[in-house]
C-alpha atoms as a PDB file:
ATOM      1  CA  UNK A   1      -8.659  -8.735   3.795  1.00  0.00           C
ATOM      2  CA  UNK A   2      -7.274 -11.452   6.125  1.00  0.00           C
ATOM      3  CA  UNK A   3      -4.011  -9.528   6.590  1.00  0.00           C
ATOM      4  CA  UNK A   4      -5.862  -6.544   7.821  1.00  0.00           C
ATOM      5  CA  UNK A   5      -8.029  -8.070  10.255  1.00  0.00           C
ATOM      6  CA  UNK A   6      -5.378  -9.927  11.329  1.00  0.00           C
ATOM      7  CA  UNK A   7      -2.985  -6.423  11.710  1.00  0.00           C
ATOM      8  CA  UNK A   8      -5.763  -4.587  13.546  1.00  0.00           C
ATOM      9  CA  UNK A   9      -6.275  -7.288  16.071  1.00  0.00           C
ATOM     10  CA  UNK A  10      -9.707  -5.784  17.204  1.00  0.00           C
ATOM     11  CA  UNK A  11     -13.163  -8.076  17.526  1.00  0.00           C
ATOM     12  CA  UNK A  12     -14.973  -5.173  16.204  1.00  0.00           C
ATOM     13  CA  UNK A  13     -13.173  -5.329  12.754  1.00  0.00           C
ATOM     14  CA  UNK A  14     -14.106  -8.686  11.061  1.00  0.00           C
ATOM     15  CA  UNK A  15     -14.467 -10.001   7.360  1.00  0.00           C
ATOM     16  CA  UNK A  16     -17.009 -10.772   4.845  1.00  0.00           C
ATOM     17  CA  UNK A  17     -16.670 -13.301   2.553  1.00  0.00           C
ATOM     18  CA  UNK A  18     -17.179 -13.800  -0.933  1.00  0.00           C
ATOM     19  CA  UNK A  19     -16.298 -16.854  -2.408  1.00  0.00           C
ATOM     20  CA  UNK A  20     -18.297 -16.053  -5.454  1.00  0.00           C
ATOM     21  CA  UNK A  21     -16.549 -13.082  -6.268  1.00  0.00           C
ATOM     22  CA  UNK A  22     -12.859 -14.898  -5.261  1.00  0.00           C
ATOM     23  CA  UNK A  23     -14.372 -17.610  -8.349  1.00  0.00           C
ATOM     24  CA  UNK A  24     -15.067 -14.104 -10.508  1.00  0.00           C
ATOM     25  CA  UNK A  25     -11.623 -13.092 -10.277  1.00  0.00           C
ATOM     26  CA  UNK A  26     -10.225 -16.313 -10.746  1.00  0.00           C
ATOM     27  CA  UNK A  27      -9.484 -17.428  -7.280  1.00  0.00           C
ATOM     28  CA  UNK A  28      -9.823 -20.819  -5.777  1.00  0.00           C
ATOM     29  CA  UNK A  29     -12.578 -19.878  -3.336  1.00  0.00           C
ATOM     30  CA  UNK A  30     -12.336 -23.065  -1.398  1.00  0.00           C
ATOM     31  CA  UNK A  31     -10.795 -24.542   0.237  1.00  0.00           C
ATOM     32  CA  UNK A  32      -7.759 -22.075  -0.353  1.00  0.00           C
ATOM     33  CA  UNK A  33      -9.658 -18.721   0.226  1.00  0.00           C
ATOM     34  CA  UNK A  34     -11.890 -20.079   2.736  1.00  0.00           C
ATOM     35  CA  UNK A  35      -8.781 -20.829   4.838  1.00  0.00           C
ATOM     36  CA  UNK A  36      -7.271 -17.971   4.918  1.00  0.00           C
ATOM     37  CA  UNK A  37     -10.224 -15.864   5.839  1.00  0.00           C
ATOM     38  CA  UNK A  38     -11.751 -18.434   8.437  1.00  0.00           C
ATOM     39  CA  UNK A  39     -10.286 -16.992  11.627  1.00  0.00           C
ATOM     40  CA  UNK A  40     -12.193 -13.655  10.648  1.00  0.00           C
ATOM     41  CA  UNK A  41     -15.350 -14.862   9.025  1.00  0.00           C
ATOM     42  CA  UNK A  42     -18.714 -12.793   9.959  1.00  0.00           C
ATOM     43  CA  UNK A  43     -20.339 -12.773   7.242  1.00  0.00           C
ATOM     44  CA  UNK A  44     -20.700 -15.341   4.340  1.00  0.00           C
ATOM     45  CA  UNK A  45     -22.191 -14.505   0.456  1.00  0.00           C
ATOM     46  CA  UNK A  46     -23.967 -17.497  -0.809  1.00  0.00           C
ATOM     47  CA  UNK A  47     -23.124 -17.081  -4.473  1.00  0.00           C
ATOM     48  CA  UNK A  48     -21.836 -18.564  -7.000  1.00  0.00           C
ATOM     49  CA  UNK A  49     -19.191 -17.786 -10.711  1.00  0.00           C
ATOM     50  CA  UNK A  50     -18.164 -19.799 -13.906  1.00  0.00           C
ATOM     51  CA  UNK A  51     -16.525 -18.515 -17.255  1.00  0.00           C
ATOM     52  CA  UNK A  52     -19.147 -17.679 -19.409  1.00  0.00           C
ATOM     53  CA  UNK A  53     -18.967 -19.064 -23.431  1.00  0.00           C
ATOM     54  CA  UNK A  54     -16.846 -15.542 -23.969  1.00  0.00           C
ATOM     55  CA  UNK A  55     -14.400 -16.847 -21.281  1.00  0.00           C
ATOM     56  CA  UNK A  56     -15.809 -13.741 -18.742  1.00  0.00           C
ATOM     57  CA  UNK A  57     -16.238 -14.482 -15.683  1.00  0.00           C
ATOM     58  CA  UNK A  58     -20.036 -14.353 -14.860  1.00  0.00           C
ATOM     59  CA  UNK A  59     -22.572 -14.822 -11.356  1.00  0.00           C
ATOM     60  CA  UNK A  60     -24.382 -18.474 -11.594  1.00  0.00           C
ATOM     61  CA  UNK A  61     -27.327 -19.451 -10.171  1.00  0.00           C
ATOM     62  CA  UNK A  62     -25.801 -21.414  -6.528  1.00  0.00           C
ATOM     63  CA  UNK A  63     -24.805 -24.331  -6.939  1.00  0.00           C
ATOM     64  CA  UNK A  64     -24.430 -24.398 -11.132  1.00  0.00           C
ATOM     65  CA  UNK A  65     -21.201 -22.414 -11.122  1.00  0.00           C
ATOM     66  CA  UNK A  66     -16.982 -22.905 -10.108  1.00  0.00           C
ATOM     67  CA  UNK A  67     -17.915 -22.650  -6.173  1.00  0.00           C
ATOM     68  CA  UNK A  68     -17.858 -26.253  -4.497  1.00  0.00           C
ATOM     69  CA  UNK A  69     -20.917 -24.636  -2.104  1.00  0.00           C
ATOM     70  CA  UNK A  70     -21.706 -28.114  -0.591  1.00  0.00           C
ATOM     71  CA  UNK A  71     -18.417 -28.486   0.772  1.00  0.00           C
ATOM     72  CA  UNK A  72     -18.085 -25.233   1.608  1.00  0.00           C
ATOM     73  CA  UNK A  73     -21.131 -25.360   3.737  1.00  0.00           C
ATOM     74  CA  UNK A  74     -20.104 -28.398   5.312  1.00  0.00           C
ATOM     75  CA  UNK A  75     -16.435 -26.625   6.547  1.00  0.00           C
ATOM     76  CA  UNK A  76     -18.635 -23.841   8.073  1.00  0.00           C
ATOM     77  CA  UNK A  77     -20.648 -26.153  10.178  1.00  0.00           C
ATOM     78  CA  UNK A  78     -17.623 -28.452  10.719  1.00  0.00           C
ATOM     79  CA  UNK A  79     -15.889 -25.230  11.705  1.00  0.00           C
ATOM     80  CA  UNK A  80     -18.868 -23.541  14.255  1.00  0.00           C
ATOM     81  CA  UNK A  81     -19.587 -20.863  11.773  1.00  0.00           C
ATOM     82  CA  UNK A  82     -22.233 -18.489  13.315  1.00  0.00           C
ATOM     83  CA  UNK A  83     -21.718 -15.405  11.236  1.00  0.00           C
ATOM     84  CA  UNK A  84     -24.332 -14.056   8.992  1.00  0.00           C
ATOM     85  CA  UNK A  85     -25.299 -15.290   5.450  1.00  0.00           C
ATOM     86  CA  UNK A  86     -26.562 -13.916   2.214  1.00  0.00           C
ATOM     87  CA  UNK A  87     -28.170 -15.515  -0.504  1.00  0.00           C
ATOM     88  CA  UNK A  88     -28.856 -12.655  -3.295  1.00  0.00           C
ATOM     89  CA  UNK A  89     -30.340 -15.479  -5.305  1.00  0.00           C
ATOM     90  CA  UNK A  90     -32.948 -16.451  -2.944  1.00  0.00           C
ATOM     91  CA  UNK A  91     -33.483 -12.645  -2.157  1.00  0.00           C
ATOM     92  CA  UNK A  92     -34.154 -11.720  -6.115  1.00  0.00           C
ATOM     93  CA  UNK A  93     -36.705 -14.187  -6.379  1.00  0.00           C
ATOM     94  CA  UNK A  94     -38.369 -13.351  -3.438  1.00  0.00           C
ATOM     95  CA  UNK A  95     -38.369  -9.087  -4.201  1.00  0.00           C
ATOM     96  CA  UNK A  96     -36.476  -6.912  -5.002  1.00  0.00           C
ATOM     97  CA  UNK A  97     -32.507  -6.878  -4.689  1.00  0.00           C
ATOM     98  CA  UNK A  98     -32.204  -4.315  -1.377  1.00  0.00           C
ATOM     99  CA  UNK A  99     -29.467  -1.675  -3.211  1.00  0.00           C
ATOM    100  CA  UNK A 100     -30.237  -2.431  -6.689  1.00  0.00           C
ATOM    101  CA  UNK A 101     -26.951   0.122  -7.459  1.00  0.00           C
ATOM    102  CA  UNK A 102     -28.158   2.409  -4.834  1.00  0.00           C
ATOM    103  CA  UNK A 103     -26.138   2.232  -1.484  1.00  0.00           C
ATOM    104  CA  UNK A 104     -28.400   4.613   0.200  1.00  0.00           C
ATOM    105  CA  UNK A 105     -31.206   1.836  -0.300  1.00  0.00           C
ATOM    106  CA  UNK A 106     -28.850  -1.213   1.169  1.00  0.00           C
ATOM    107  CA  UNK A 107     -28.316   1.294   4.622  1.00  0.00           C
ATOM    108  CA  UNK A 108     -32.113   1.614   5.169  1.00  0.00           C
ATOM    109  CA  UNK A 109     -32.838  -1.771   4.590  1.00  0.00           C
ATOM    110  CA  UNK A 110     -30.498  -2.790   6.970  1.00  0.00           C
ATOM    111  CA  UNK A 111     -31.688   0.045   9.931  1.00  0.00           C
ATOM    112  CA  UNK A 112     -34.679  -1.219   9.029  1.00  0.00           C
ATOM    113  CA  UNK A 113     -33.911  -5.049  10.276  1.00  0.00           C
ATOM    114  CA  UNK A 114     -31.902  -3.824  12.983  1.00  0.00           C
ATOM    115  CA  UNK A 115     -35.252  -2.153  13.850  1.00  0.00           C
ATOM    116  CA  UNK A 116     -37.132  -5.657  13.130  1.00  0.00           C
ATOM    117  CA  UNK A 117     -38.955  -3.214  10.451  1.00  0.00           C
ATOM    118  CA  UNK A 118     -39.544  -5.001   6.683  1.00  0.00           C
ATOM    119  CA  UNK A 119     -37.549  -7.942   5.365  1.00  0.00           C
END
């Protein structure tokens, strides 16, 4: 993803990332993925991966899983990180996950906060 912002070269094309799902596929999600996708950083998931019992990767509550979050949190702020963040944790326990499986739901929720409408 950092290669292709970086080839496009346009402030209207930047990058979300993941580190939970770089810990999912066996990454290092920080510091070596955070680093290379720091320049283009605009959005950050809060979430978190370990090998399950089976050896699968699996999602983790934050903060019980493979992703040093702490530190990563602190290199955003260190860094002037003002991008966006999701927390699908916080979100499930609060209602509903927003596309459940269905994208069409995740596009009105978001119209709908551009709008200020809903959560």
């Amino acid at each position: 993803m950092a290669e292709l912002v970086r080839e496009v070269d346009s402030p209207a094309l930047r990058a979300l990332w993941d580190p939970g799902n770089e810990a999912h596929a066996g990454k290092e999600a920080y510091p070596l993925g955070y680093e290379t996708i720091k320049p283009y950083a605009a959005h950050v998931h809060l979430k978190d991966a370990c090998a399950g019992p089976d050896g699968k990767a699996r999602c983790v509550p934050l903060g019980s899983g493979d992703v040093p979050v702490i530190a990563q949190l602190r290199a955003l702020a260190a860094d002037g990180y003002e991008g966006l963040f999701y927390d699908r944790d916080a979100l499930r326990a609060g209602r509903r996950e927003p596309n459940d499986g269905d994208p069409h739901d995740a596009r009105r929720a978001a119209r709908a906060r551009e709008r200020g409408v809903g959560g």
